[in-house]
N, C-alpha and C. Protein backbone atom coordinates (compact mmCIF):
# COMPACT_ATOMS: atom_id res chain seq x y z
N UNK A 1 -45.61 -16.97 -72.13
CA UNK A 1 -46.37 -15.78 -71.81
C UNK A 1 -45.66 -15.01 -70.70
N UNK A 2 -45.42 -13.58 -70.58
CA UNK A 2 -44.98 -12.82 -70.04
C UNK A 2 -45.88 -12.68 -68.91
N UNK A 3 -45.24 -13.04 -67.69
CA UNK A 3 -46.22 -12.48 -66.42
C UNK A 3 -46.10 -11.23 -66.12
N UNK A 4 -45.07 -10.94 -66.22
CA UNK A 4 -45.05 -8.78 -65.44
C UNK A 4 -45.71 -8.28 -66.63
N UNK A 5 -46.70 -8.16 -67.09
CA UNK A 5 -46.81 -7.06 -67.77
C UNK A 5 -47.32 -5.92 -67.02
N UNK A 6 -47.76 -6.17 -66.04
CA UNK A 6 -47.89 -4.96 -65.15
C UNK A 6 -46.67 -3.91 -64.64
N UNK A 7 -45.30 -4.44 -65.28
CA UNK A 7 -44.37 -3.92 -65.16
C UNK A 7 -43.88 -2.75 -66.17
N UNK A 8 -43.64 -1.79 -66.62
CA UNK A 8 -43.43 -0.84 -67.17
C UNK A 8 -42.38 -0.10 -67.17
N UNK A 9 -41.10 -0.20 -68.12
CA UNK A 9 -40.27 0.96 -67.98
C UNK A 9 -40.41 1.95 -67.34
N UNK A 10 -39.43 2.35 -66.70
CA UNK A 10 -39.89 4.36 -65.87
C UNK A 10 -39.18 4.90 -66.89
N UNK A 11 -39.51 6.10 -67.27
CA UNK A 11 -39.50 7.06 -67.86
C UNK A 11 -37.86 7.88 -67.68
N UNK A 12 -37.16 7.79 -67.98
CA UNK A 12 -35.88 8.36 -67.37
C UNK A 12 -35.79 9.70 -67.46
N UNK A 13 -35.54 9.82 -66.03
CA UNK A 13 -35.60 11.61 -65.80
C UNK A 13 -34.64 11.56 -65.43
N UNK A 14 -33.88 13.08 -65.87
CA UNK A 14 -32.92 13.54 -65.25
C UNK A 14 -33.24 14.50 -64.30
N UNK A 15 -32.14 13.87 -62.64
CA UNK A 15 -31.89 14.42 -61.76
C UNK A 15 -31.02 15.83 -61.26
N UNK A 16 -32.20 16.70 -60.77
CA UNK A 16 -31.08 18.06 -60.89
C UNK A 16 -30.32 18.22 -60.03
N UNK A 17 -28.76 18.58 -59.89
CA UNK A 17 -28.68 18.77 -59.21
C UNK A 17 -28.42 20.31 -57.83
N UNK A 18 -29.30 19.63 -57.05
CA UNK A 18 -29.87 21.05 -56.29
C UNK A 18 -28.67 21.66 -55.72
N UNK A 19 -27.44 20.71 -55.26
CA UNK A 19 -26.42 21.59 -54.99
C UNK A 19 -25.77 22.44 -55.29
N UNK A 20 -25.89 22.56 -56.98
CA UNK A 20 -24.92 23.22 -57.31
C UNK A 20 -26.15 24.30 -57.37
N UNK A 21 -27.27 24.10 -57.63
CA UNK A 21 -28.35 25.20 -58.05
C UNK A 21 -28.59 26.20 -56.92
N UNK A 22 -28.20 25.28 -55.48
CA UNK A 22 -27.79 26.59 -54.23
C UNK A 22 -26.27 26.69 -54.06
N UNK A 23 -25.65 26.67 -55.05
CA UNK A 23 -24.00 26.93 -54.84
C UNK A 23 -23.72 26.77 -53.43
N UNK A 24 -23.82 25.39 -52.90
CA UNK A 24 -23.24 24.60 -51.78
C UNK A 24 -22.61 23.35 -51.92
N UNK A 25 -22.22 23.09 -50.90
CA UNK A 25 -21.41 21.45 -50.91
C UNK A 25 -22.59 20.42 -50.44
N UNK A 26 -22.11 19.32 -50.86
CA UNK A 26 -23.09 18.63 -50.36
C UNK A 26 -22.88 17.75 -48.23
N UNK A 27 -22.23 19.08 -48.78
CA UNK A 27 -21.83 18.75 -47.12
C UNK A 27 -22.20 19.90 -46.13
N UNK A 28 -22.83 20.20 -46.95
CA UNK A 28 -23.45 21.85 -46.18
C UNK A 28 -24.23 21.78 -44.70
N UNK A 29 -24.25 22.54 -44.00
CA UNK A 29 -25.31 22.34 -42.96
C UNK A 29 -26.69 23.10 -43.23
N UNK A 30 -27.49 22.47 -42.62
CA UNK A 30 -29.07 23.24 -43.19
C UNK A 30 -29.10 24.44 -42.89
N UNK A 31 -28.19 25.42 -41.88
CA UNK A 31 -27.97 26.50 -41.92
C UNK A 31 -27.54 27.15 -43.21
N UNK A 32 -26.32 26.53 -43.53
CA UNK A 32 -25.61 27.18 -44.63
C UNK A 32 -26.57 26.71 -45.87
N UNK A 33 -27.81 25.99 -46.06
CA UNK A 33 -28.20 25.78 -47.22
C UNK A 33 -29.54 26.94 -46.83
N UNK A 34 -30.22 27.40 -45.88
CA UNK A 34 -31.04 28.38 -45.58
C UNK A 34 -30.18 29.73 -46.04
N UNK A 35 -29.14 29.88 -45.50
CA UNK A 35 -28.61 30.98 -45.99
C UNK A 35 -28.43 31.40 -47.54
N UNK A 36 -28.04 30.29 -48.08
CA UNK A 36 -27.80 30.12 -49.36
C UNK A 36 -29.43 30.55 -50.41
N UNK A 37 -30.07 29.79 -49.73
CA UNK A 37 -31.47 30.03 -50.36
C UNK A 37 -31.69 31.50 -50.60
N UNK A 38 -31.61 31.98 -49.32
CA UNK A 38 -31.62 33.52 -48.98
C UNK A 38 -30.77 34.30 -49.28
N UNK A 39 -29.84 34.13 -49.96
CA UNK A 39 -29.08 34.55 -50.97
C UNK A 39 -29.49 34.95 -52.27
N UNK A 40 -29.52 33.88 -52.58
CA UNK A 40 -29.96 33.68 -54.06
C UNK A 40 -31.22 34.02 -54.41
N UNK A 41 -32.52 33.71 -53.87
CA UNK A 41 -33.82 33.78 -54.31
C UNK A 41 -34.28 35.47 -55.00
N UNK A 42 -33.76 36.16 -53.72
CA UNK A 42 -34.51 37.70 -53.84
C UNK A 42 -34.06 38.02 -55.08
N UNK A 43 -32.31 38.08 -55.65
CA UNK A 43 -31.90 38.06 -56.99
C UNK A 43 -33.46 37.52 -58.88
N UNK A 44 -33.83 36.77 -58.33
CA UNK A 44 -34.28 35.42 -59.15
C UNK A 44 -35.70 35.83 -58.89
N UNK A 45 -36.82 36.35 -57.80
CA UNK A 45 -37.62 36.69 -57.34
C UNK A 45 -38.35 37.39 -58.62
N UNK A 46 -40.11 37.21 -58.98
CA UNK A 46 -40.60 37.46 -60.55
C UNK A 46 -41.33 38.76 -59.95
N UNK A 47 -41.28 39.51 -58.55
CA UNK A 47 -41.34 40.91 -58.52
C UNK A 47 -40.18 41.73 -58.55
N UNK A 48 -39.18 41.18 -58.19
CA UNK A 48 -37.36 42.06 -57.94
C UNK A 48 -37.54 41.82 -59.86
N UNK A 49 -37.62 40.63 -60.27
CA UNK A 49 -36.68 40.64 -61.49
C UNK A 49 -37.86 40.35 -62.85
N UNK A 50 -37.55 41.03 -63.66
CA UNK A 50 -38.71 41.18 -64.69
C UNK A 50 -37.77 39.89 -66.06
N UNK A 51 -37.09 40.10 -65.97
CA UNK A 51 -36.48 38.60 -67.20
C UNK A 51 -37.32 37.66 -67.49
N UNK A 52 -37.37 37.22 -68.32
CA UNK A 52 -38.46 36.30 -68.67
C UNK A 52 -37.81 34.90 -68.49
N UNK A 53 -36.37 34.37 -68.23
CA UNK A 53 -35.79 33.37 -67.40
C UNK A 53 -36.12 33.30 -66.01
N UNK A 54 -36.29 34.86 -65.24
CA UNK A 54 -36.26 34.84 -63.91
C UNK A 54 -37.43 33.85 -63.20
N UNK A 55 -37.93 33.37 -63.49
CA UNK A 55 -39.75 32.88 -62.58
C UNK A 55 -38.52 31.07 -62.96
N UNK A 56 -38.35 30.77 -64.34
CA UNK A 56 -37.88 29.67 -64.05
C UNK A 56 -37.01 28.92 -62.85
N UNK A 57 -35.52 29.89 -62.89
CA UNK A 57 -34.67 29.91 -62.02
C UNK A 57 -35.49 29.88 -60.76
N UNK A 58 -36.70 30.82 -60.86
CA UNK A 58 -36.77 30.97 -58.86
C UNK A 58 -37.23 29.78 -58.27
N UNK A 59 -38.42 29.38 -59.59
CA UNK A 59 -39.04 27.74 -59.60
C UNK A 59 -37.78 26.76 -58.77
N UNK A 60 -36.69 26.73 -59.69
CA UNK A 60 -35.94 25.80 -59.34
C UNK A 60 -34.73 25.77 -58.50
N UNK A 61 -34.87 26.97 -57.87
CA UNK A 61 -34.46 27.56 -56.53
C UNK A 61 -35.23 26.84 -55.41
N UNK A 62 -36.62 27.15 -55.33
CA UNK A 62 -37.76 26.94 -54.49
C UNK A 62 -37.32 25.40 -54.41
N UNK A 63 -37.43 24.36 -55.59
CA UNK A 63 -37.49 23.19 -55.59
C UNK A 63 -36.35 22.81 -54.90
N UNK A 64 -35.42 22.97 -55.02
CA UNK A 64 -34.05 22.76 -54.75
C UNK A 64 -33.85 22.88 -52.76
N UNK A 65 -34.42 24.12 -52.89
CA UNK A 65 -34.72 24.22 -50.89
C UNK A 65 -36.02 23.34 -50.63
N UNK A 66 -36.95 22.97 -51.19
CA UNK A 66 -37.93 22.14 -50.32
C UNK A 66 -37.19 21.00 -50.42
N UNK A 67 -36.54 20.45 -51.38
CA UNK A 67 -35.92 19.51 -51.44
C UNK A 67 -34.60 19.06 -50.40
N UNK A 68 -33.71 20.10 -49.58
CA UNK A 68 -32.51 20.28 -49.24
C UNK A 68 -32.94 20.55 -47.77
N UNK A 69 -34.48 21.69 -47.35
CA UNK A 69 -34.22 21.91 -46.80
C UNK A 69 -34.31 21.03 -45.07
N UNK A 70 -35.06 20.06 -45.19
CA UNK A 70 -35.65 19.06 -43.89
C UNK A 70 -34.53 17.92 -44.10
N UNK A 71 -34.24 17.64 -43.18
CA UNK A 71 -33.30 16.07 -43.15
C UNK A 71 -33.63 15.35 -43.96
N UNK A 72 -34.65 14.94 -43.65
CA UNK A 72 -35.45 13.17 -44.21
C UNK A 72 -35.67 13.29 -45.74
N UNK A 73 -35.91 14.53 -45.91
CA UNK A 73 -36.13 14.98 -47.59
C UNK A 73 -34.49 15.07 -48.29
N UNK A 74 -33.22 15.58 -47.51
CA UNK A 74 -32.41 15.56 -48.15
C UNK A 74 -31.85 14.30 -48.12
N UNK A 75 -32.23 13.46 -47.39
CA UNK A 75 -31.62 12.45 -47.61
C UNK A 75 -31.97 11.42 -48.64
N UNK A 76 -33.55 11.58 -48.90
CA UNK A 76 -34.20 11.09 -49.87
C UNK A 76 -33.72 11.24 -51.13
N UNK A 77 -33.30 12.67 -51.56
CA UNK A 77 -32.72 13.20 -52.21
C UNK A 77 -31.14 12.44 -52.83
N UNK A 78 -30.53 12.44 -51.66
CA UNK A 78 -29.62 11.61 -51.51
C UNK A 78 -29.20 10.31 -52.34
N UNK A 79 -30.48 9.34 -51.86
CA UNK A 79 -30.61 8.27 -52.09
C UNK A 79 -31.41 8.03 -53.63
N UNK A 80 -31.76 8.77 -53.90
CA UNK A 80 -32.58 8.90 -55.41
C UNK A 80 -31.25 9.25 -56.40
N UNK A 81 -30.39 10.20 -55.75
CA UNK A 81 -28.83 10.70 -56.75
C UNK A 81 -28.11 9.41 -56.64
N UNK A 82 -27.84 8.06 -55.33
CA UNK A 82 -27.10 7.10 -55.59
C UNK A 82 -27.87 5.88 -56.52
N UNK A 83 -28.89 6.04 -56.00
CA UNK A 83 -30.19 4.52 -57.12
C UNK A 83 -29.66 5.05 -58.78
N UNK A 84 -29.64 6.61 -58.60
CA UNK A 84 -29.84 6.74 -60.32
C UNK A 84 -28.28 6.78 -60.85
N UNK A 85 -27.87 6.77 -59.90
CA UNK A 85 -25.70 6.76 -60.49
C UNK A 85 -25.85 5.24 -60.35
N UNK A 86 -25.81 4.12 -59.09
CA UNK A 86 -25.95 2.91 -59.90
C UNK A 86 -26.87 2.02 -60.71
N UNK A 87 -28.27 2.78 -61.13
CA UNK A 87 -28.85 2.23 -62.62
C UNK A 87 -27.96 2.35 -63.87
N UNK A 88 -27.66 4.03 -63.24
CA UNK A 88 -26.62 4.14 -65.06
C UNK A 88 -25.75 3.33 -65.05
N UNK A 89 -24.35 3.03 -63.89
CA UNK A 89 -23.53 2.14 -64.32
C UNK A 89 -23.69 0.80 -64.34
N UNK A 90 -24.87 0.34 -64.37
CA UNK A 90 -24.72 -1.41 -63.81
C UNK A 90 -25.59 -1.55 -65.01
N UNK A 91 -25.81 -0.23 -66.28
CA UNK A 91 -26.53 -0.45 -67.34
C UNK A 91 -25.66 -0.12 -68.80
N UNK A 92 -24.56 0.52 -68.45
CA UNK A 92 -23.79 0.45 -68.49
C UNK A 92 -22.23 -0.09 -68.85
N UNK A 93 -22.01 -1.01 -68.08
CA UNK A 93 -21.02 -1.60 -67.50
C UNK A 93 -19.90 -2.29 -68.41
N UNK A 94 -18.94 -2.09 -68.55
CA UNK A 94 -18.48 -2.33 -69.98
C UNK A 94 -17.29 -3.54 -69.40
N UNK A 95 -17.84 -4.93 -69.37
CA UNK A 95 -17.20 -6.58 -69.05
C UNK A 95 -15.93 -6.00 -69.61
N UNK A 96 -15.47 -5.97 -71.08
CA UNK A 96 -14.00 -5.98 -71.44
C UNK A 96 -13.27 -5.30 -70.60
N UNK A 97 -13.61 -4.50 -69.85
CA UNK A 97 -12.57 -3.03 -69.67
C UNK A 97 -12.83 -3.40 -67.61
N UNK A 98 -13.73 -4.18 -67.26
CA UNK A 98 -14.19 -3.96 -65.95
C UNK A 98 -14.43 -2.65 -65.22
N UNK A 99 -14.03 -1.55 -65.70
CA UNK A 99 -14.34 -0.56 -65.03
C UNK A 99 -15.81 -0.21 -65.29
N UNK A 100 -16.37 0.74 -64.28
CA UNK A 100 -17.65 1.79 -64.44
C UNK A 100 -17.47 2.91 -64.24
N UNK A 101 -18.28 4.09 -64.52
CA UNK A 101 -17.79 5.00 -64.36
C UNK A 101 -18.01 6.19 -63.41
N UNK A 102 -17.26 6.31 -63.01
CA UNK A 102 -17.68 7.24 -61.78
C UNK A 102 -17.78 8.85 -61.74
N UNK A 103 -18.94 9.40 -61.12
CA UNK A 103 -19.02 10.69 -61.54
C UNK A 103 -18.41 11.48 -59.89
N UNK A 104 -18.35 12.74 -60.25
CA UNK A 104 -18.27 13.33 -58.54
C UNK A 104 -18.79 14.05 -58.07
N UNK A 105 -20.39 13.71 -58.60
CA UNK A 105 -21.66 14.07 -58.16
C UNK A 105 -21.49 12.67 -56.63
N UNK A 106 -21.51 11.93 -57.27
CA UNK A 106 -21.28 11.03 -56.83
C UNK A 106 -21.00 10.50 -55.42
N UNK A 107 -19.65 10.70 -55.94
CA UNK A 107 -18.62 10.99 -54.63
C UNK A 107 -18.34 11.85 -53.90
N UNK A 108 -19.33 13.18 -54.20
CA UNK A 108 -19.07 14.07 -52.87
C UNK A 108 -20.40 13.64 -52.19
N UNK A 109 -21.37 12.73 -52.90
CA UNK A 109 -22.34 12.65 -51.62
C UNK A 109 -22.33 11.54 -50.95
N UNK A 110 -21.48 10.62 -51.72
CA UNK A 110 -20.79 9.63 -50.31
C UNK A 110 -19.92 9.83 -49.38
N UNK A 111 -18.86 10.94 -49.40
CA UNK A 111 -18.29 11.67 -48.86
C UNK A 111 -18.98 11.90 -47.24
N UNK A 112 -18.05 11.67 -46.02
CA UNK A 112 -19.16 11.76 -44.79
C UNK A 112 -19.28 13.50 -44.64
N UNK A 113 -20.72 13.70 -44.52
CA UNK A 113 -21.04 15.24 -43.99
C UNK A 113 -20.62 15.63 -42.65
N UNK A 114 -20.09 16.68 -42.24
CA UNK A 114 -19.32 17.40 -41.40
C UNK A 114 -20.81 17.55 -40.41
């Protein structure tokens, strides 16, 4: 008899990523990711812009800065982009060949921030 059944697959979501969605590095400073926001939004904004894409984009503009914009949240952030790069490869993992595979999503956010 199975004891976890209280255990349940998660649902696999894909993770967006917010950096590129504020065309920054992930080495940005919260200045340069405020600026960036403020860049981009007014463009994307569902009174400036009547497109019927535009409200999506701004959605995931918005998300992307609540997400980026406080320390503790980007780092969370952070750490949710490395859990879900090593689920994929350690699920993955191909014994014959020993390698995994590495993305450079990845590696620019292990990369030390300036």
């Amino acid at each position: 008899m199975v004891m976890w059944k209280w255990l349940k697959p998660r649902r696999k979501r894909e993770l967006k990523d917010y950096y590129s969605l504020l065309d920054v590095s992930p080495g940005a400073s919260q200045k340069q990711i405020q600026q960036a926001f403020r860049r981009s939004a007014p463009a994307y904004h569902p009174d400036a812009n009547k497109n019927p894409g535009a409200l999506e984009k701004f959605q995931e503009l918005v998300e992307a800065y609540q997400a980026l914009k406080a320390p503790t949240k980007r780092d969370d952030y952070d750490a949710q982009v490395i859990a879900e790069y090593c689920r994929s490869a350690l699920g993955s993992f191909d014994f014959d060949k020993k390698t995994t595979p590495r993305t450079p999503a990845l590696l620019r956010i292990l990369r030390k921030r300036d």
